[in-house]
C-alpha atoms as a PDB file:
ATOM      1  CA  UNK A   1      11.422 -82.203 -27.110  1.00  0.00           C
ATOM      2  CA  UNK A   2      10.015 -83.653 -24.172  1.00  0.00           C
ATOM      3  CA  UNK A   3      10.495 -81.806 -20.601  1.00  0.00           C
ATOM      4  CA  UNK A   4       9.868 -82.954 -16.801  1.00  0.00           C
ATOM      5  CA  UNK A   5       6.797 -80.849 -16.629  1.00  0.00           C
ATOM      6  CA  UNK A   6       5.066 -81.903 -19.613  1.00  0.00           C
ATOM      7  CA  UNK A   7       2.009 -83.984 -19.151  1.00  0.00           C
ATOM      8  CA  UNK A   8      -1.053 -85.474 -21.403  1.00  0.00           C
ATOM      9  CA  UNK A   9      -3.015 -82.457 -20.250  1.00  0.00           C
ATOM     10  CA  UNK A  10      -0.183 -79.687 -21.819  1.00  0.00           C
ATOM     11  CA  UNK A  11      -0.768 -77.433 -24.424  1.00  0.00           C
ATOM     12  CA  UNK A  12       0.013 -79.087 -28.278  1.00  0.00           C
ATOM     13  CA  UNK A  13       0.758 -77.309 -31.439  1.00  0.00           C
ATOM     14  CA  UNK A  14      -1.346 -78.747 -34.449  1.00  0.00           C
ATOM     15  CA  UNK A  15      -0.390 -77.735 -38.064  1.00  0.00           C
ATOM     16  CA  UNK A  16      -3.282 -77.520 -40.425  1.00  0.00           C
ATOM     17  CA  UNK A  17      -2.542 -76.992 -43.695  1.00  0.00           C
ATOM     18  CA  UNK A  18      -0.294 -73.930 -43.247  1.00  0.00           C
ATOM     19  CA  UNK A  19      -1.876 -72.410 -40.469  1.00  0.00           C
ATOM     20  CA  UNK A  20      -0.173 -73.369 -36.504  1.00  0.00           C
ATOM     21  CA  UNK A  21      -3.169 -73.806 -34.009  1.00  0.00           C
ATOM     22  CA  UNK A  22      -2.578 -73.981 -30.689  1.00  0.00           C
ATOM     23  CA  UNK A  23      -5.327 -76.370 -28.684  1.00  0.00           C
ATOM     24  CA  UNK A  24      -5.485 -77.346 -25.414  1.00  0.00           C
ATOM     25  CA  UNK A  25      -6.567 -80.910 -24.761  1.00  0.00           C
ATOM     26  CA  UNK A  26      -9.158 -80.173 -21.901  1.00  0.00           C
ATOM     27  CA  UNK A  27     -10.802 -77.758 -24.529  1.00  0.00           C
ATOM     28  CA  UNK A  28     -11.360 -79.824 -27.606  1.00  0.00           C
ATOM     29  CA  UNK A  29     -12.182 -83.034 -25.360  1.00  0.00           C
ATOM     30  CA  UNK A  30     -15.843 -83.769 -26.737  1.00  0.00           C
ATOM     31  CA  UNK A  31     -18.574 -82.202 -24.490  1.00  0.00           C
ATOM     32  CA  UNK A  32     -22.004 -82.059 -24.673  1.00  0.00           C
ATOM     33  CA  UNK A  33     -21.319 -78.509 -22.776  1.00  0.00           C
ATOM     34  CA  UNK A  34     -18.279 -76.978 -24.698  1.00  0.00           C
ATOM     35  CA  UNK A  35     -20.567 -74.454 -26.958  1.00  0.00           C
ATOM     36  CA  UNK A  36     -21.982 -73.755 -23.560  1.00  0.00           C
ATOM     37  CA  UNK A  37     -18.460 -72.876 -21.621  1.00  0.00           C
ATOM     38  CA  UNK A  38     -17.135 -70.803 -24.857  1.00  0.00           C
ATOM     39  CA  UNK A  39     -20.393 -68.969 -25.097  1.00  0.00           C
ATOM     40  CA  UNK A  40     -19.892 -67.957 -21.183  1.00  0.00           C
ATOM     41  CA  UNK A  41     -15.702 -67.276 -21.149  1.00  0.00           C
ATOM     42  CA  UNK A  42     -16.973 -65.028 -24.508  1.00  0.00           C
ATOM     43  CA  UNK A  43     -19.683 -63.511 -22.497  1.00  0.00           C
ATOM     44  CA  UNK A  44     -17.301 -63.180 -19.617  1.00  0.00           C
ATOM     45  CA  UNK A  45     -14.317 -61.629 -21.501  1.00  0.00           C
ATOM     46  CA  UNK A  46     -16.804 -58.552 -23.056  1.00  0.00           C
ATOM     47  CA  UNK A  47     -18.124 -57.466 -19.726  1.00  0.00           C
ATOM     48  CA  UNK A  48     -15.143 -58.073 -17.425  1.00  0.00           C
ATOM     49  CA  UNK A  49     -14.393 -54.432 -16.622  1.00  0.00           C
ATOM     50  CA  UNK A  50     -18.309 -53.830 -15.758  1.00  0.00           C
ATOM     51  CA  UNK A  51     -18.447 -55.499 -11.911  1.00  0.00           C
ATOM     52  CA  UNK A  52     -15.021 -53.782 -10.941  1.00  0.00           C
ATOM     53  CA  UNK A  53     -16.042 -50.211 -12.536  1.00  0.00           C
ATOM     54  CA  UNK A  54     -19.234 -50.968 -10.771  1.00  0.00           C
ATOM     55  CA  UNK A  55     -17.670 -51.914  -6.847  1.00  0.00           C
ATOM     56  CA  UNK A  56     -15.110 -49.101  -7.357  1.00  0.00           C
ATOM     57  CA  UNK A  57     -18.057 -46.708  -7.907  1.00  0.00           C
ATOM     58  CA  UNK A  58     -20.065 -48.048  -5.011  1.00  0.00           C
ATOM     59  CA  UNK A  59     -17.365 -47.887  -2.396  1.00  0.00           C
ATOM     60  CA  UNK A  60     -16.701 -44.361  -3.721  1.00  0.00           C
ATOM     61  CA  UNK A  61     -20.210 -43.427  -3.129  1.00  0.00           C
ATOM     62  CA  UNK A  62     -20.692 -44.992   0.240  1.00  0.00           C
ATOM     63  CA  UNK A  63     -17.427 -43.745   1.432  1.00  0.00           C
ATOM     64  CA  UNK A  64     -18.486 -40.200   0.075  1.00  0.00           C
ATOM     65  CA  UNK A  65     -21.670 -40.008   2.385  1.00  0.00           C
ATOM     66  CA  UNK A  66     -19.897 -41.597   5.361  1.00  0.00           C
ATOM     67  CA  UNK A  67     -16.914 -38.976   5.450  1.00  0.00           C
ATOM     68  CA  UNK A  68     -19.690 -36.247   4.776  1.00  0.00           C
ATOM     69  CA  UNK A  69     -22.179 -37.811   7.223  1.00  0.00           C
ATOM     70  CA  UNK A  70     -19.425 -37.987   9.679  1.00  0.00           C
ATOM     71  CA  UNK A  71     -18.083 -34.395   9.168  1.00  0.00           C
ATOM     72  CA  UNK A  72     -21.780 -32.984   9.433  1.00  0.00           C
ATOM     73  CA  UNK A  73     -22.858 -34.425  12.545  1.00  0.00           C
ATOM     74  CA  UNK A  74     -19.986 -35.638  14.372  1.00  0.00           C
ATOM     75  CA  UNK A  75     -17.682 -33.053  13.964  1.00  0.00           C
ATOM     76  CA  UNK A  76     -20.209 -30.431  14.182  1.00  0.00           C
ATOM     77  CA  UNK A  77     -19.648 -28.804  10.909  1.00  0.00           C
ATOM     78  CA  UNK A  78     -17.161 -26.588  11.483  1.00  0.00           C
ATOM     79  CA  UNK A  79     -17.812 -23.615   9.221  1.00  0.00           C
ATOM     80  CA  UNK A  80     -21.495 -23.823  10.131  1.00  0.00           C
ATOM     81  CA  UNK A  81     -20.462 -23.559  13.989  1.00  0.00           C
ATOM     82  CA  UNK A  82     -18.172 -20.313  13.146  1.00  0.00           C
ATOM     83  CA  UNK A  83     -20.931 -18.188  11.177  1.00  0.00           C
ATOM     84  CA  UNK A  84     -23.447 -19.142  14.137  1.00  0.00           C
ATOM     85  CA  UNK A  85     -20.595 -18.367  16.817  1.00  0.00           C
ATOM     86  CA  UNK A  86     -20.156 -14.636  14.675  1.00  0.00           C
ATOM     87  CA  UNK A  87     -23.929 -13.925  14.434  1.00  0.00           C
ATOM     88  CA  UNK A  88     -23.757 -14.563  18.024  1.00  0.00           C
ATOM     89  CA  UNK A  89     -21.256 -12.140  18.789  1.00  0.00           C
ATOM     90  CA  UNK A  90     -22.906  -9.614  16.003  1.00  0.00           C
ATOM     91  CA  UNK A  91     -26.311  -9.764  15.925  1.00  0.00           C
ATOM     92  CA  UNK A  92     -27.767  -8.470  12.850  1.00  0.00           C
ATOM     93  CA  UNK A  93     -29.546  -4.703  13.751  1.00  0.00           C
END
C-alpha cells in the first residue's frame, strides 16, 4: 500500500516478534552521534516547560515595574497628589 507521498525517508512499521515498532529511517541510520541526539531530545523533552515559565515570568516582572514606574512618576501618583492637595487645604493644628 504504496501512496504518492511516500518516500525512502517515511516512517516503516517493523514487527518483532509480537511487538509493532515504529522506526524512522533517519533515526536508526548508524551514527557515531545518535546516543548523543537521544540523550539531548530526552534532555530537551524533561525541561521544555522551564524557558517559557521562565520568559512569561520575566516579562511579567518587567512589565510590573514599568506600569508602576510609569504611574509613580509620570502620572504623578494620583492618590499621593490628593492627600498632599488636602493637607494643603487643612493643615494639621
Amino acid at each position: 500500500m504504496t501512496t504518492a507521498r511516500s518516500t525512502d525517508r517515511s516512517t516503516k512499521v517493523v514487527e518483532r516478534g509480537v511487538r509493532f515498532q515504529q522506526q524512522q529511517v533517519l533515526l536508526v541510520q548508524t551514527s557515531t552521534l545518535n546516543h548523543v541526539r537521544k540523550d539531548h531530545q530526552l534532555q530537551q523533552e524533561a525541561f521544555w516547560p522551564w524557558p517559557r515559565f521562565t520568559m512569561c515570568a520575566v516579562h511579567g516582572v518587567a512589565m510590573g515595574l514599568g506600569v508602576s514606574l510609569y504611574y509613580k512618576f509620570f502620572m504623578g501618583d494620583p492618590d499621593t497628589r490628593a492627600i498632599k492637595q488636602y493637607y494643603e487645604e487643612n493643615p494639621p493644628r
